[in-house]
C-alpha atoms as a PDB file:
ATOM      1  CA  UNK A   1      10.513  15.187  -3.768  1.00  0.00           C
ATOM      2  CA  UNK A   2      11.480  12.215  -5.612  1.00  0.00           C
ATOM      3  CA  UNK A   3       8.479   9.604  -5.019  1.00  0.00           C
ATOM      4  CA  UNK A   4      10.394   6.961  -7.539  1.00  0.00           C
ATOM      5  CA  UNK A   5      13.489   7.150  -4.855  1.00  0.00           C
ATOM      6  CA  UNK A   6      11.144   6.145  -2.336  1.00  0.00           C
ATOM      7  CA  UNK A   7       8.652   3.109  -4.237  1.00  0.00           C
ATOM      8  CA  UNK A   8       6.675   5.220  -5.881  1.00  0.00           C
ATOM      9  CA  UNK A   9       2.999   6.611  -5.427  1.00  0.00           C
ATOM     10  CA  UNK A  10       1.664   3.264  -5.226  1.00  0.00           C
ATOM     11  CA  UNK A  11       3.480   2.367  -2.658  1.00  0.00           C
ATOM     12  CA  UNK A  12       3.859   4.870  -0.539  1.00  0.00           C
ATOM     13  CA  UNK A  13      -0.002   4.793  -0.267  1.00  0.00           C
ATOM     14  CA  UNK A  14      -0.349   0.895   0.515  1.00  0.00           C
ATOM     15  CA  UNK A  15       2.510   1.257   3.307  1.00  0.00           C
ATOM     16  CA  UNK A  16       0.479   3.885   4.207  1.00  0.00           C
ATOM     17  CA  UNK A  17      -2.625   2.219   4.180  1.00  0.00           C
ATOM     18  CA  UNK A  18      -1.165  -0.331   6.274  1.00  0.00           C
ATOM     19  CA  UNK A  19       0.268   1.368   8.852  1.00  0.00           C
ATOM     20  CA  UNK A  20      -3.083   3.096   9.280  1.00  0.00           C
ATOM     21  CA  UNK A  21      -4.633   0.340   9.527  1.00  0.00           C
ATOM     22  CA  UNK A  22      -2.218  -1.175  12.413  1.00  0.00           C
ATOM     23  CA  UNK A  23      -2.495   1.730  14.486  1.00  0.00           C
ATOM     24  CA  UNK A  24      -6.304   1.591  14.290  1.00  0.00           C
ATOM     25  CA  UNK A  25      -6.184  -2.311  14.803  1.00  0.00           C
ATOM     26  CA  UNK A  26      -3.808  -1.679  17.770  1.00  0.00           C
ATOM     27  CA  UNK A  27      -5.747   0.693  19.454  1.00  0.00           C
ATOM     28  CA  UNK A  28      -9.059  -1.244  19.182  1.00  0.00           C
ATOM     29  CA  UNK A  29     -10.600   0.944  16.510  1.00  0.00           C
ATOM     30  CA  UNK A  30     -11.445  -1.284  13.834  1.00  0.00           C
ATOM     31  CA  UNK A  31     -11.479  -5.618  14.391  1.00  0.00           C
ATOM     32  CA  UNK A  32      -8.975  -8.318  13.066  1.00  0.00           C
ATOM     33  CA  UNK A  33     -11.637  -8.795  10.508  1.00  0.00           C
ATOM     34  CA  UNK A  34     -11.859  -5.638   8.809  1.00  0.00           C
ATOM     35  CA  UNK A  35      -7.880  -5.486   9.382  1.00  0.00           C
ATOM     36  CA  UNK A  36      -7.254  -8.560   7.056  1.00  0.00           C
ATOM     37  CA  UNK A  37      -9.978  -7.452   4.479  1.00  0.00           C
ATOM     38  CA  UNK A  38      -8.458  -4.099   4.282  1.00  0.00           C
ATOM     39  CA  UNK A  39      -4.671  -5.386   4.255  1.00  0.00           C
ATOM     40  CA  UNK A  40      -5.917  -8.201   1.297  1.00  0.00           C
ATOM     41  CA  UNK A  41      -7.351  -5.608  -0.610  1.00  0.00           C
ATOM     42  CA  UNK A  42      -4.521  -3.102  -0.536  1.00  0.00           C
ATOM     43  CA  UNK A  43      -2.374  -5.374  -1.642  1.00  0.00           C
ATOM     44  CA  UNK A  44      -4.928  -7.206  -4.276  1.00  0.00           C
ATOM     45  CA  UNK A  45      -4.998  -2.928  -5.382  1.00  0.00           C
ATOM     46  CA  UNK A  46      -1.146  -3.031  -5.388  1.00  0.00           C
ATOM     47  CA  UNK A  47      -0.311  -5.866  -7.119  1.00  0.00           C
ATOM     48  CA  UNK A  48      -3.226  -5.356  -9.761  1.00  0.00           C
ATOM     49  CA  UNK A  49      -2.272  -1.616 -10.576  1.00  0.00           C
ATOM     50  CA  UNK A  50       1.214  -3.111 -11.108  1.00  0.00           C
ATOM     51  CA  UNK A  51       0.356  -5.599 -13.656  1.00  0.00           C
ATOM     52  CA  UNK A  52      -1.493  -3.315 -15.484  1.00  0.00           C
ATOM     53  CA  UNK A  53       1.071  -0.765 -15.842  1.00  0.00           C
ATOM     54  CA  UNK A  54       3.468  -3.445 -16.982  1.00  0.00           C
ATOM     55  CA  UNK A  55       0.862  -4.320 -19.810  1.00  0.00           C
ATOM     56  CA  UNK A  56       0.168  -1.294 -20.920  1.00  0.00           C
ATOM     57  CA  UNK A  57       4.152  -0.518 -20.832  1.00  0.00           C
ATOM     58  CA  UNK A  58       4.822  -3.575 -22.852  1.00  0.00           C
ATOM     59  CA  UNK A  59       1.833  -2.606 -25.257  1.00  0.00           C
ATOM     60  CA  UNK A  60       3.048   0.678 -26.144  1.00  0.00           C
ATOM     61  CA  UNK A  61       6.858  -0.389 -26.564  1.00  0.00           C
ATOM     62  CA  UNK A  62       5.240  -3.320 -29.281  1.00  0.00           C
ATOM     63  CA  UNK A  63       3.362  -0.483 -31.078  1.00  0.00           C
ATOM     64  CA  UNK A  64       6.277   1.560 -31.168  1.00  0.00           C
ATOM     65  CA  UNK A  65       8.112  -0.592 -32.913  1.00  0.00           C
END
C-alpha cells in the first residue's frame, strides 16, 4: 500500500483523528469542548511535524553539499 499516494502517514492519522472525533461528537460521546481542543491539537501536531521535516530536509540537503 502506497501511504504517499494517499497524504502520507501523517495524514492519514489526523483525518483519522478527526473523523473519530466527529462520530464521537455526533453521537454525544465527548462535548464541543473537548471536540475543538482535540481538532486544534491535531492539526497544531500536523502542521508542526510538517515543519520539522521540512527543516531537517533542508538541513541535510545544505550539509550535503
Amino acid at each position: 500500500m502506497n501511504l504517499k499516494a494517499l497524504g502520507g502517514r501523517r495524514f492519514i492519522l489526523a483525518l483519522g483523528c478527526g473523523v473519530m472525533t466527529t462520530v464521537l461528537c455526533w453521537f454525544g460521546k465527548i462535548s464541543d469542548v473537548v471536540y475543538a481542543s482535540v481538532i486544534l491539537g491535531t492539526v497544531g501536531a500536523f502542521i508542526g511535524g510538517n515543519v520539522v521535516e521540512a527543516i531537517k530536509t533542508q538541513q541535510s540537503v545544505e550539509d550535503e553539499q
